[in-house]
C-alpha atoms as a PDB file:
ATOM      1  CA  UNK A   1     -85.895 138.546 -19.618  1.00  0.00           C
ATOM      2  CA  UNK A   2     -86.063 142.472 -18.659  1.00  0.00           C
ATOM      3  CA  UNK A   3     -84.143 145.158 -20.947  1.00  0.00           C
ATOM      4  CA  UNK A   4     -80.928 144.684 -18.377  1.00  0.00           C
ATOM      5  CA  UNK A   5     -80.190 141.041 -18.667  1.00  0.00           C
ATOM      6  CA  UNK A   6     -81.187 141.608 -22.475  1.00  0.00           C
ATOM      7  CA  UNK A   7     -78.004 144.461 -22.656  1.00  0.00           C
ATOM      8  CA  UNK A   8     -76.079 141.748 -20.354  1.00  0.00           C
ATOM      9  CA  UNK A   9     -76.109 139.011 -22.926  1.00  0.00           C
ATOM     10  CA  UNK A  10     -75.821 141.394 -25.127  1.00  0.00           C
ATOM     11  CA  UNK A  11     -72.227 142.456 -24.027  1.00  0.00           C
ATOM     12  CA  UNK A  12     -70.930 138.992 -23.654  1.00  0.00           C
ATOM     13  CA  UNK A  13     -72.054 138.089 -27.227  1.00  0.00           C
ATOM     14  CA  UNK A  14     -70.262 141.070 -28.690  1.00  0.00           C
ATOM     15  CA  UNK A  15     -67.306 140.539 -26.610  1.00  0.00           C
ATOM     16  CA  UNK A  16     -67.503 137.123 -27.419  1.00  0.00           C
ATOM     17  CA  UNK A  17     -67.189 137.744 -31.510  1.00  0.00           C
ATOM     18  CA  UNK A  18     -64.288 140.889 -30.491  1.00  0.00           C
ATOM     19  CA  UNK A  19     -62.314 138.038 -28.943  1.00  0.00           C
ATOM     20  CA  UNK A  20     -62.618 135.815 -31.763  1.00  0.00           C
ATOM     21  CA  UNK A  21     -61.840 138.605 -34.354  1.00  0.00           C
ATOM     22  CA  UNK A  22     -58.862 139.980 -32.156  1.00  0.00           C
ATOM     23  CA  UNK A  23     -57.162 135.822 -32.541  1.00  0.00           C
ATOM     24  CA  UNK A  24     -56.990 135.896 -36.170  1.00  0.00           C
ATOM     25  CA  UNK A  25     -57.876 138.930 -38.430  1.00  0.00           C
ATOM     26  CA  UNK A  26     -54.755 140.987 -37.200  1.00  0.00           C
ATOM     27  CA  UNK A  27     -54.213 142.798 -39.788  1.00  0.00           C
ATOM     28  CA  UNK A  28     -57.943 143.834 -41.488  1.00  0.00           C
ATOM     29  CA  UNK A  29     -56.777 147.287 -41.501  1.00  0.00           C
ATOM     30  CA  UNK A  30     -53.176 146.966 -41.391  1.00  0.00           C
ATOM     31  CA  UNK A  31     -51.771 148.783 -44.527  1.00  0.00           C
ATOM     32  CA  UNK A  32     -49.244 146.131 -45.167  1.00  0.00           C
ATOM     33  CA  UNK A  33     -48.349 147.437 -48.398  1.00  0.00           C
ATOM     34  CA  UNK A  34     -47.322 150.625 -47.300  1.00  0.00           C
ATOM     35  CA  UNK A  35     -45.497 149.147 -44.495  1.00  0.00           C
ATOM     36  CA  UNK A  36     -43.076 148.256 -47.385  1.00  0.00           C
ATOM     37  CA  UNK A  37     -42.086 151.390 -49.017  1.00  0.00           C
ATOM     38  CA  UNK A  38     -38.594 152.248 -48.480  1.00  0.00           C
ATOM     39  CA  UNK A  39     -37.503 148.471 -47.387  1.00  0.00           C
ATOM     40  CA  UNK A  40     -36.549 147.944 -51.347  1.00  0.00           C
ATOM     41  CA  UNK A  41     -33.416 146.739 -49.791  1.00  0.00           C
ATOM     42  CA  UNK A  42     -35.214 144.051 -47.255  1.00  0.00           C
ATOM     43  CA  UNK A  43     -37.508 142.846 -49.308  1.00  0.00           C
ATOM     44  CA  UNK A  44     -34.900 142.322 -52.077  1.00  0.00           C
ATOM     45  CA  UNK A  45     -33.010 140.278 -49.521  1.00  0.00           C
ATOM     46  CA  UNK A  46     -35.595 137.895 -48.671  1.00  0.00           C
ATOM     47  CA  UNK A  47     -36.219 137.399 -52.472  1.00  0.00           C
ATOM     48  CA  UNK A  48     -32.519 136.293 -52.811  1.00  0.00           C
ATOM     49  CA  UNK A  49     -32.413 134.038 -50.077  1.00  0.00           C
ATOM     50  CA  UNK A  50     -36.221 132.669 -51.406  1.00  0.00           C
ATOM     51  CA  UNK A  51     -34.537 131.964 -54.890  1.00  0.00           C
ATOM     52  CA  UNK A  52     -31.027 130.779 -53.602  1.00  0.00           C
ATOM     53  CA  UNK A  53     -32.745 128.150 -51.523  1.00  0.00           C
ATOM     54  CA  UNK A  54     -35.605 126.852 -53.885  1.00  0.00           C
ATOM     55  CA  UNK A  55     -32.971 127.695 -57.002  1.00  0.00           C
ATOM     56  CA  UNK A  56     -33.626 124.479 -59.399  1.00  0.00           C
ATOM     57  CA  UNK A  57     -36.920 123.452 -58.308  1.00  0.00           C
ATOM     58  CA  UNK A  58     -39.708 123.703 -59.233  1.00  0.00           C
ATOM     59  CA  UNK A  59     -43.010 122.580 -57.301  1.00  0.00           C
ATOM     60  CA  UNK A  60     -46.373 121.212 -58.547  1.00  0.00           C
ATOM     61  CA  UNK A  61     -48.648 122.985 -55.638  1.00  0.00           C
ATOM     62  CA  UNK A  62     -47.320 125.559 -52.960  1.00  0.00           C
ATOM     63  CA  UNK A  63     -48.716 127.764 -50.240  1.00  0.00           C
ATOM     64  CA  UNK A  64     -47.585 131.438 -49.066  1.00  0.00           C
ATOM     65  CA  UNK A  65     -48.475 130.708 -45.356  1.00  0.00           C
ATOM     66  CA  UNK A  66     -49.499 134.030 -43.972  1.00  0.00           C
ATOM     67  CA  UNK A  67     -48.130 136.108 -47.013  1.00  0.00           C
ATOM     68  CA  UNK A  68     -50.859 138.943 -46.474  1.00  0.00           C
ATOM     69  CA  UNK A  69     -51.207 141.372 -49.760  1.00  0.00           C
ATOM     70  CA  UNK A  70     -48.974 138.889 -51.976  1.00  0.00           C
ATOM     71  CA  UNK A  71     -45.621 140.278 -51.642  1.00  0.00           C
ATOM     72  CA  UNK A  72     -43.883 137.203 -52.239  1.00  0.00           C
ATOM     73  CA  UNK A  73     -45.841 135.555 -55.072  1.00  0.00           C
ATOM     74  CA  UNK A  74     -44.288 136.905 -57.931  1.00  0.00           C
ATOM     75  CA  UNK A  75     -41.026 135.260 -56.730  1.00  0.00           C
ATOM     76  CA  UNK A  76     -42.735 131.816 -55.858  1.00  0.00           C
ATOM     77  CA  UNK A  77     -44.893 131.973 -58.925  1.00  0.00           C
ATOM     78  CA  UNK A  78     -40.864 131.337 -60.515  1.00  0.00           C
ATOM     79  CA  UNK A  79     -41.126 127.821 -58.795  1.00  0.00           C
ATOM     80  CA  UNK A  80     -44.626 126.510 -58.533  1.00  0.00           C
ATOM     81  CA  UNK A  81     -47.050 125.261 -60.910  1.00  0.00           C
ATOM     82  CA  UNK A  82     -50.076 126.138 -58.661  1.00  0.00           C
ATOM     83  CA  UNK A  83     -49.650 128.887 -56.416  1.00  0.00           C
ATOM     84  CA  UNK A  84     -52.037 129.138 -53.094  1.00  0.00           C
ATOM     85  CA  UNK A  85     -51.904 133.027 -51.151  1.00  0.00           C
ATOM     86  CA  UNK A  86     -53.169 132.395 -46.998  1.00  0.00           C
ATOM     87  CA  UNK A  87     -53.505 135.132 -44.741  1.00  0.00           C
ATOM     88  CA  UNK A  88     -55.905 135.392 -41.950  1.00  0.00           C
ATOM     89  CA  UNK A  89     -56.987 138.922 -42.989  1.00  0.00           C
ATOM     90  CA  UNK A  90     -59.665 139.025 -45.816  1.00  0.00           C
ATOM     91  CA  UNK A  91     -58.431 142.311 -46.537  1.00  0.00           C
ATOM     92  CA  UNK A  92     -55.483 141.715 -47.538  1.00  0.00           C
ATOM     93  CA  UNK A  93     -56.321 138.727 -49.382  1.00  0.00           C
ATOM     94  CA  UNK A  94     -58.971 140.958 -51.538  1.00  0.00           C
ATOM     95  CA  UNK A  95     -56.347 143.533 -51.994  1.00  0.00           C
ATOM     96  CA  UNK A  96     -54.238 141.067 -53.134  1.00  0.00           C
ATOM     97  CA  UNK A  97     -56.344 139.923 -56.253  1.00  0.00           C
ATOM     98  CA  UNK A  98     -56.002 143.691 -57.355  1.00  0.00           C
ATOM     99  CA  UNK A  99     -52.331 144.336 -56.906  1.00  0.00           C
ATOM    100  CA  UNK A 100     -50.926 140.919 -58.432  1.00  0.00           C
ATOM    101  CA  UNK A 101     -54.149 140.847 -61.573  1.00  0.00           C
ATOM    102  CA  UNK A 102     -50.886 139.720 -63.917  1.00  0.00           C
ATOM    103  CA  UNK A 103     -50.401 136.904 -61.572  1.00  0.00           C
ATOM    104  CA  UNK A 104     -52.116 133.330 -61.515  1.00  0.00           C
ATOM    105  CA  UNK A 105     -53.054 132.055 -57.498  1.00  0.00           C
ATOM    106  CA  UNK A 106     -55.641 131.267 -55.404  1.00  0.00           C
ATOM    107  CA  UNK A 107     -56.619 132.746 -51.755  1.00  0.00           C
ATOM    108  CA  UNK A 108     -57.574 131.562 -48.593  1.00  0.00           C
ATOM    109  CA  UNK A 109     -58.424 132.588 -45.424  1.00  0.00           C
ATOM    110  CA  UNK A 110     -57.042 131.486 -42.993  1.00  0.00           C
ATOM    111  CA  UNK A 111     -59.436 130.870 -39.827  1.00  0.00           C
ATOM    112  CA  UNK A 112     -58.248 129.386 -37.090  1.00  0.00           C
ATOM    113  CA  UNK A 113     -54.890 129.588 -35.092  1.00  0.00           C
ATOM    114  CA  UNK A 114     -51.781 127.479 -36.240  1.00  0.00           C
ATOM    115  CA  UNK A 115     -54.234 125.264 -38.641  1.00  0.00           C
ATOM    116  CA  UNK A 116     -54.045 125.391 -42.619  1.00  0.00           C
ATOM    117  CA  UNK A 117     -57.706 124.669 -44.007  1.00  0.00           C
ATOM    118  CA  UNK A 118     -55.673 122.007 -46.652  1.00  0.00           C
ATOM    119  CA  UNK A 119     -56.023 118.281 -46.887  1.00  0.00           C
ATOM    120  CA  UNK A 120     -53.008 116.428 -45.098  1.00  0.00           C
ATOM    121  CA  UNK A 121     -50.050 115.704 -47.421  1.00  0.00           C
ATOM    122  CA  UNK A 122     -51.167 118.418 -50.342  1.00  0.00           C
ATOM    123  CA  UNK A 123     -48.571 120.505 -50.842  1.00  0.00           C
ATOM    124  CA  UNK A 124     -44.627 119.988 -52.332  1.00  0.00           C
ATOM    125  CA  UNK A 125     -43.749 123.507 -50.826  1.00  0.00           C
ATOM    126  CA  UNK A 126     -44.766 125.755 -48.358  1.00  0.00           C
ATOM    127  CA  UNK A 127     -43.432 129.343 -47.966  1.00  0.00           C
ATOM    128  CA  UNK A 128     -43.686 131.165 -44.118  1.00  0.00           C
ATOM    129  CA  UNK A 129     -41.875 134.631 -44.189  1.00  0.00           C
ATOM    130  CA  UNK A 130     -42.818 137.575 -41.748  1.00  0.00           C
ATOM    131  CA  UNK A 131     -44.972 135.695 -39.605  1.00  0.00           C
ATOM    132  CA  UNK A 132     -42.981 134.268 -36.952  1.00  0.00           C
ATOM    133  CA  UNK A 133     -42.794 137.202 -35.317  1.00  0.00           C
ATOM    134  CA  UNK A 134     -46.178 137.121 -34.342  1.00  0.00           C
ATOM    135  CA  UNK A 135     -46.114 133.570 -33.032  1.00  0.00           C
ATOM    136  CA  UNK A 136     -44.824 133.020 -28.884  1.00  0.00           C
ATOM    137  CA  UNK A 137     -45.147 129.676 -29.535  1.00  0.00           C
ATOM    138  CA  UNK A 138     -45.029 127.890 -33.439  1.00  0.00           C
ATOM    139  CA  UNK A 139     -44.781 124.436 -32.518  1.00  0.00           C
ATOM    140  CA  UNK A 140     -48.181 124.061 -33.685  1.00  0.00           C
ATOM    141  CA  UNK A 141     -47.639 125.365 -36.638  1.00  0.00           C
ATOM    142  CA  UNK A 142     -44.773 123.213 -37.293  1.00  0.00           C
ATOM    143  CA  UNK A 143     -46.635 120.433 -36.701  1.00  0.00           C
ATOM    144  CA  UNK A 144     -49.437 121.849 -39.060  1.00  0.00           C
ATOM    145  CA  UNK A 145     -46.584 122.332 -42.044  1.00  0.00           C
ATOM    146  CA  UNK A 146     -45.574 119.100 -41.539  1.00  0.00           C
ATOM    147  CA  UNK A 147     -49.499 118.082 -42.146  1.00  0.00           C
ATOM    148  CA  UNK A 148     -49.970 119.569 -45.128  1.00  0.00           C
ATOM    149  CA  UNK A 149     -46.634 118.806 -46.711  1.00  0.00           C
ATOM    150  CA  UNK A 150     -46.387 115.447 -48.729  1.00  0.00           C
ATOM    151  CA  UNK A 151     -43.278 113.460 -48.184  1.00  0.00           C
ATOM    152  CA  UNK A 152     -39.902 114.642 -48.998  1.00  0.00           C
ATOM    153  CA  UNK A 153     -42.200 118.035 -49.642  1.00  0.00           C
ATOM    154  CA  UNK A 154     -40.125 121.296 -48.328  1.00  0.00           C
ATOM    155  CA  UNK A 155     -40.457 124.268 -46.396  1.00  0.00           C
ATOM    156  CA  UNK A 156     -38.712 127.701 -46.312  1.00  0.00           C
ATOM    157  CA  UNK A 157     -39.122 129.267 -42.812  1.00  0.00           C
ATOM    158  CA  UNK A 158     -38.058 132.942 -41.916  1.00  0.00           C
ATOM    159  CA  UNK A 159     -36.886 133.093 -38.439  1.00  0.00           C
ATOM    160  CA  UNK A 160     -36.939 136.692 -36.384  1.00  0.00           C
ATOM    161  CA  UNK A 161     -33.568 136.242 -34.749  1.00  0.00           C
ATOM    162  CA  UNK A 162     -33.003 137.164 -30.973  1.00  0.00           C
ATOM    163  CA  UNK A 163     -29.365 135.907 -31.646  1.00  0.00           C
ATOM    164  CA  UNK A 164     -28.357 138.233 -34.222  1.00  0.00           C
ATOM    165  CA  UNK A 165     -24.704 139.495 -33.964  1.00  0.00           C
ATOM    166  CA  UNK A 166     -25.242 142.831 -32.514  1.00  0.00           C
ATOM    167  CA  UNK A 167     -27.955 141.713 -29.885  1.00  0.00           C
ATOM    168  CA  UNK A 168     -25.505 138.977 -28.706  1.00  0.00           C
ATOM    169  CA  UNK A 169     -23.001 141.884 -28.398  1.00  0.00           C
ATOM    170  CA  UNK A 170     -25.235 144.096 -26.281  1.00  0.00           C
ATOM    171  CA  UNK A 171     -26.751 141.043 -23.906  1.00  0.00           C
ATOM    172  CA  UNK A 172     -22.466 139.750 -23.819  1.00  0.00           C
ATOM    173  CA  UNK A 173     -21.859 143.181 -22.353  1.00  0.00           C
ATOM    174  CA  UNK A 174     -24.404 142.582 -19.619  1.00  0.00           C
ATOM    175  CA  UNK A 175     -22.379 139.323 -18.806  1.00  0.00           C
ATOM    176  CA  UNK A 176     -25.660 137.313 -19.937  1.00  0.00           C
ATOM    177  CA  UNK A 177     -26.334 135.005 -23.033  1.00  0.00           C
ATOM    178  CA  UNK A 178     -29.273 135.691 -25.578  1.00  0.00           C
ATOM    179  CA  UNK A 179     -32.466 133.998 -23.990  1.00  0.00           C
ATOM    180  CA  UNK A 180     -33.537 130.872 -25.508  1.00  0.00           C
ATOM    181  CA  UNK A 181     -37.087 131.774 -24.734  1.00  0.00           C
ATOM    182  CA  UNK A 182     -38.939 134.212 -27.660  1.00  0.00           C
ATOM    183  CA  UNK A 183     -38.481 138.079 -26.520  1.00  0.00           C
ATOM    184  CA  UNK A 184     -40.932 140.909 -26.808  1.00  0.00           C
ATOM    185  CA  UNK A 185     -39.567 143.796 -29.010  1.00  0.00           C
ATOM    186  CA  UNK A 186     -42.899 145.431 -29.818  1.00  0.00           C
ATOM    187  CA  UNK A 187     -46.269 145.994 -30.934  1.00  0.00           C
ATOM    188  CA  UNK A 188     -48.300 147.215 -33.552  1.00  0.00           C
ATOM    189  CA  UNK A 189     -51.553 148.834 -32.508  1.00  0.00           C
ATOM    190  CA  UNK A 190     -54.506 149.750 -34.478  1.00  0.00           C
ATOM    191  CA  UNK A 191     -56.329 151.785 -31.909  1.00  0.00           C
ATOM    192  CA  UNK A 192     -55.879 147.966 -29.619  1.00  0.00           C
ATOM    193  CA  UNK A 193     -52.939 148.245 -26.981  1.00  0.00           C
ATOM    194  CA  UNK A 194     -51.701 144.411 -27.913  1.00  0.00           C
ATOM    195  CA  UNK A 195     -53.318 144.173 -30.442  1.00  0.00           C
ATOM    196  CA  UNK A 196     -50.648 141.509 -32.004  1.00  0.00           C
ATOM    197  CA  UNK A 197     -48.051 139.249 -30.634  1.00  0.00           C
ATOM    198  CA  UNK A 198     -44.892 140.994 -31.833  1.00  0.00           C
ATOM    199  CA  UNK A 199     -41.793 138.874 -30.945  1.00  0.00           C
ATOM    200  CA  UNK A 200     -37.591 137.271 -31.967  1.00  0.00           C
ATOM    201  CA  UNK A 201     -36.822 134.224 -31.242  1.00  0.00           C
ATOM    202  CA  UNK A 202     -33.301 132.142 -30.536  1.00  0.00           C
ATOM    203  CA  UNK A 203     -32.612 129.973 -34.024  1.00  0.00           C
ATOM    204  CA  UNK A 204     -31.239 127.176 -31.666  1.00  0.00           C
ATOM    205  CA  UNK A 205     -34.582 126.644 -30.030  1.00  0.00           C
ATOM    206  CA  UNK A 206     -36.560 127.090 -33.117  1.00  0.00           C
ATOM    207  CA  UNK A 207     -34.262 124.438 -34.645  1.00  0.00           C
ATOM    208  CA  UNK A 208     -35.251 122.213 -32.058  1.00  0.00           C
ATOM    209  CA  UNK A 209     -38.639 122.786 -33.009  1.00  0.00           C
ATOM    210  CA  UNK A 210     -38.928 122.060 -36.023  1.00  0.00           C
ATOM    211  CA  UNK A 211     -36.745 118.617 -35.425  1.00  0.00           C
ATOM    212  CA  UNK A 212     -39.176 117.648 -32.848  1.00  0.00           C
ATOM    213  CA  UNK A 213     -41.967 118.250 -35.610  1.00  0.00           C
ATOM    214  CA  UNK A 214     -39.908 115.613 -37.677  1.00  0.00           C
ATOM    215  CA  UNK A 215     -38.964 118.469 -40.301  1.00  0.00           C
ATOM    216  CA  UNK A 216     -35.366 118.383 -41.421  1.00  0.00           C
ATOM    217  CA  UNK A 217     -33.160 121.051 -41.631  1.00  0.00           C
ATOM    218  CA  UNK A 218     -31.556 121.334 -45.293  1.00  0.00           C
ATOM    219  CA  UNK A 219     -30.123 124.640 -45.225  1.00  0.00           C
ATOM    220  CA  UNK A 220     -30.024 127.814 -43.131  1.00  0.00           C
ATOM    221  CA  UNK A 221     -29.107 131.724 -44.488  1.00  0.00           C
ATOM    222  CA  UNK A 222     -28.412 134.880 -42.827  1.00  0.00           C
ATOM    223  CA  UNK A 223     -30.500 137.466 -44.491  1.00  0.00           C
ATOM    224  CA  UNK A 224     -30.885 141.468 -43.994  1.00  0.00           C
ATOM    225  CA  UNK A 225     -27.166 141.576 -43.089  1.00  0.00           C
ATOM    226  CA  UNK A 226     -26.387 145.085 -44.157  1.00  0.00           C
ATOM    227  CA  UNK A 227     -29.606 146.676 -42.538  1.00  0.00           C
ATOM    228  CA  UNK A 228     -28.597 149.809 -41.498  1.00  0.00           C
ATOM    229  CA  UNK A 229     -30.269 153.390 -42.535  1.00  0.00           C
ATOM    230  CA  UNK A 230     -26.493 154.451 -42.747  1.00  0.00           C
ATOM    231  CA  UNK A 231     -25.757 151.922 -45.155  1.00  0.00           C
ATOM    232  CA  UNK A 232     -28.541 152.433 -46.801  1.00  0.00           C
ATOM    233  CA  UNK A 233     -27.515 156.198 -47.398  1.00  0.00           C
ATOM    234  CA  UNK A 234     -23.799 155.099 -48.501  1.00  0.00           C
ATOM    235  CA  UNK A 235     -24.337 151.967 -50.963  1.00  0.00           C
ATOM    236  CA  UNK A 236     -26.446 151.970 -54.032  1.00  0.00           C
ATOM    237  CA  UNK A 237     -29.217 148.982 -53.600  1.00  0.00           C
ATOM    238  CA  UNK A 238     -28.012 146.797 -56.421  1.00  0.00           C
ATOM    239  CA  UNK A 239     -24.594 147.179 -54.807  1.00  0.00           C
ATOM    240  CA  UNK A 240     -26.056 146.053 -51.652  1.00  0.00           C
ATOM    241  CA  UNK A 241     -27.986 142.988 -53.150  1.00  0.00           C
ATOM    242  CA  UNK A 242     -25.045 141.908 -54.456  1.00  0.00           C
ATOM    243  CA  UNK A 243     -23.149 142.231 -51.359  1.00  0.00           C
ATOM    244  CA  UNK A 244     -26.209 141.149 -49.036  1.00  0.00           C
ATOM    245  CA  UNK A 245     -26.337 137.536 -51.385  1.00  0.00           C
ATOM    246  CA  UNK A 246     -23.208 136.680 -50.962  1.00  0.00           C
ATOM    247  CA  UNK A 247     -23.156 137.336 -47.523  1.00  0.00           C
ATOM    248  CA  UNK A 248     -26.197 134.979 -46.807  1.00  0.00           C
ATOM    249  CA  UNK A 249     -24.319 131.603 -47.237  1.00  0.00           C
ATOM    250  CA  UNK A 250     -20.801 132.752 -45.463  1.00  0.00           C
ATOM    251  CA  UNK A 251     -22.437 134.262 -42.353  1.00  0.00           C
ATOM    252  CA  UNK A 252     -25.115 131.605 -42.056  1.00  0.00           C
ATOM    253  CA  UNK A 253     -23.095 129.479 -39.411  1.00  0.00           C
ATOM    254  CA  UNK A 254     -23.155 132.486 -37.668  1.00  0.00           C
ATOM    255  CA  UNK A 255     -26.720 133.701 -37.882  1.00  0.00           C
ATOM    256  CA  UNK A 256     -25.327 137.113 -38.228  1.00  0.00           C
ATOM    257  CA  UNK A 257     -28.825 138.792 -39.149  1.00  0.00           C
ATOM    258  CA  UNK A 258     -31.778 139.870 -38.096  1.00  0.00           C
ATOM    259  CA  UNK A 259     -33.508 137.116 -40.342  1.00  0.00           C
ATOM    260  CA  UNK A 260     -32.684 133.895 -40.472  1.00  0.00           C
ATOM    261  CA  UNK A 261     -34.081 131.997 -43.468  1.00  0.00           C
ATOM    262  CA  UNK A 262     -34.363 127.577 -42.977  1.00  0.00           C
ATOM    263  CA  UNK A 263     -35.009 125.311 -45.571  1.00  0.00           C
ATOM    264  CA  UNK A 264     -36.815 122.309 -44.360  1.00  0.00           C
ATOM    265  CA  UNK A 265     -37.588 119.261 -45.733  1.00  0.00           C
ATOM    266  CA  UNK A 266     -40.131 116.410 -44.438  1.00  0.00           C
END
């Protein structure tokens, strides 16, 4: 083999590995943390709707399914016995060992698209918050929760809403209906142009998802409804909190927010 078809191979064996590192480790140097300063009032929101819809439970092993730096596991530490942190970055996962030391879980990495390295029927609850975004398509992974999850286990699913109130305003005035197909709203790029799938999608169709992965719908909420930097400005954040959880339950058959928050059960 001459120097040139040695720098051939070469090339496809490196692009080869890029490819392979581009599917899954998304967000190796994705400050996630910091992405999370100044949302007090989001993340807050999510907490609420985690506790309202897991409030009296309390489960013997769940997983954070893509929960990246830990956010969330001082809230689900409240309702599990063992606690498992997943995220496809190992980054984040090592960070998280360091910013939650007080905190008892395990990690793991996450390797492969839409599959949970767990044996089937393993886990009473599993958590999946901030990640559908990034998935066009999460009937897969639907099917994978409902894997992992032993019967009559639950799931609580956060839902990036196409349908939200104002967007169904805006496509109304356009004489059109929200799509029921997931819509591109952006992108976050390290240095990659595309570098991750950055998407909403309609609740209705999700719904039908998840029934056609034979997992139940218990309970929906409407989270983030007061998101608004103006709001923000006006209304002290306890104040909001204690607007935003009341507001969760009554605008829920509405799906008013940005986030929509499902509890499922298999």
């Amino acid at each position: 083999m001459n120097s040139s078809d040695t720098k051939s191979t070469s090339r496809k064996n490196k692009s080869k590995n890029q490819t392979k590192i581009k599917g899954i480790n998304y967000y190796d140097h994705h400050k996630y943390d910091k992405f999370w300063v100044g949302r007090d009032y989001e993340h807050l929101s999510e907490v609420a709707a985690i506790k309202h819809l897991l409030a009296g439970s309390k489960f013997k092993k769940g997983l954070d399914y893509g929960g990246a730096y830990g956010r969330l596991v001082p809230t689900l530490s409240e309702f599990t016995e063992e606690l498992i942190l997943s995220d496809p970055s190992g980054e984040q996962l090592d960070f998280s060992r360091k910013y939650l030391k007080d905190f008892k879980f395990s990690t793991l990495l996450l390797t492969e698209d839409a599959h949970i390295p767990v044996k089937a029927e393993s886990l009473d609850l599993l958590v999946m918050v901030r990640v559908s975004h990034h998935l066009v398509d999460p009937t897969k992974n639907f099917e994978e929760i409902y894997r992992v999850l032993k019967p009559g286990g639950k799931a609580v699913i956060e839902i990036a809403n196409s349908a939200h109130f104002f967007n169904r305003v805006k496509w109304a005035a356009k004489l059109k209906t929200v799509p029921k197909t997931p819509i591109k709203v952006g992108q976050y790029s390290n240095g990659i142009v595309d570098d991750i799938p950055f998407v909403n999608h309609n609740p209705e169709t999700i719904f039908k998802e998840l029934n056609d992965a034979n997992l139940k719908v218990v309970e929906i909420l409407s989270v983030s409804n007061l998101r608004s930097r103006l709001i923000k400005q006006v209304i002290p954040l306890n104040k909001m909190i204690s607007i935003e959880s009341r507001l969760q339950t009554k605008l829920a058959g509405m799906k008013f927010g940005p986030s929509i928050f499902v509890l499922v059960q298999k």
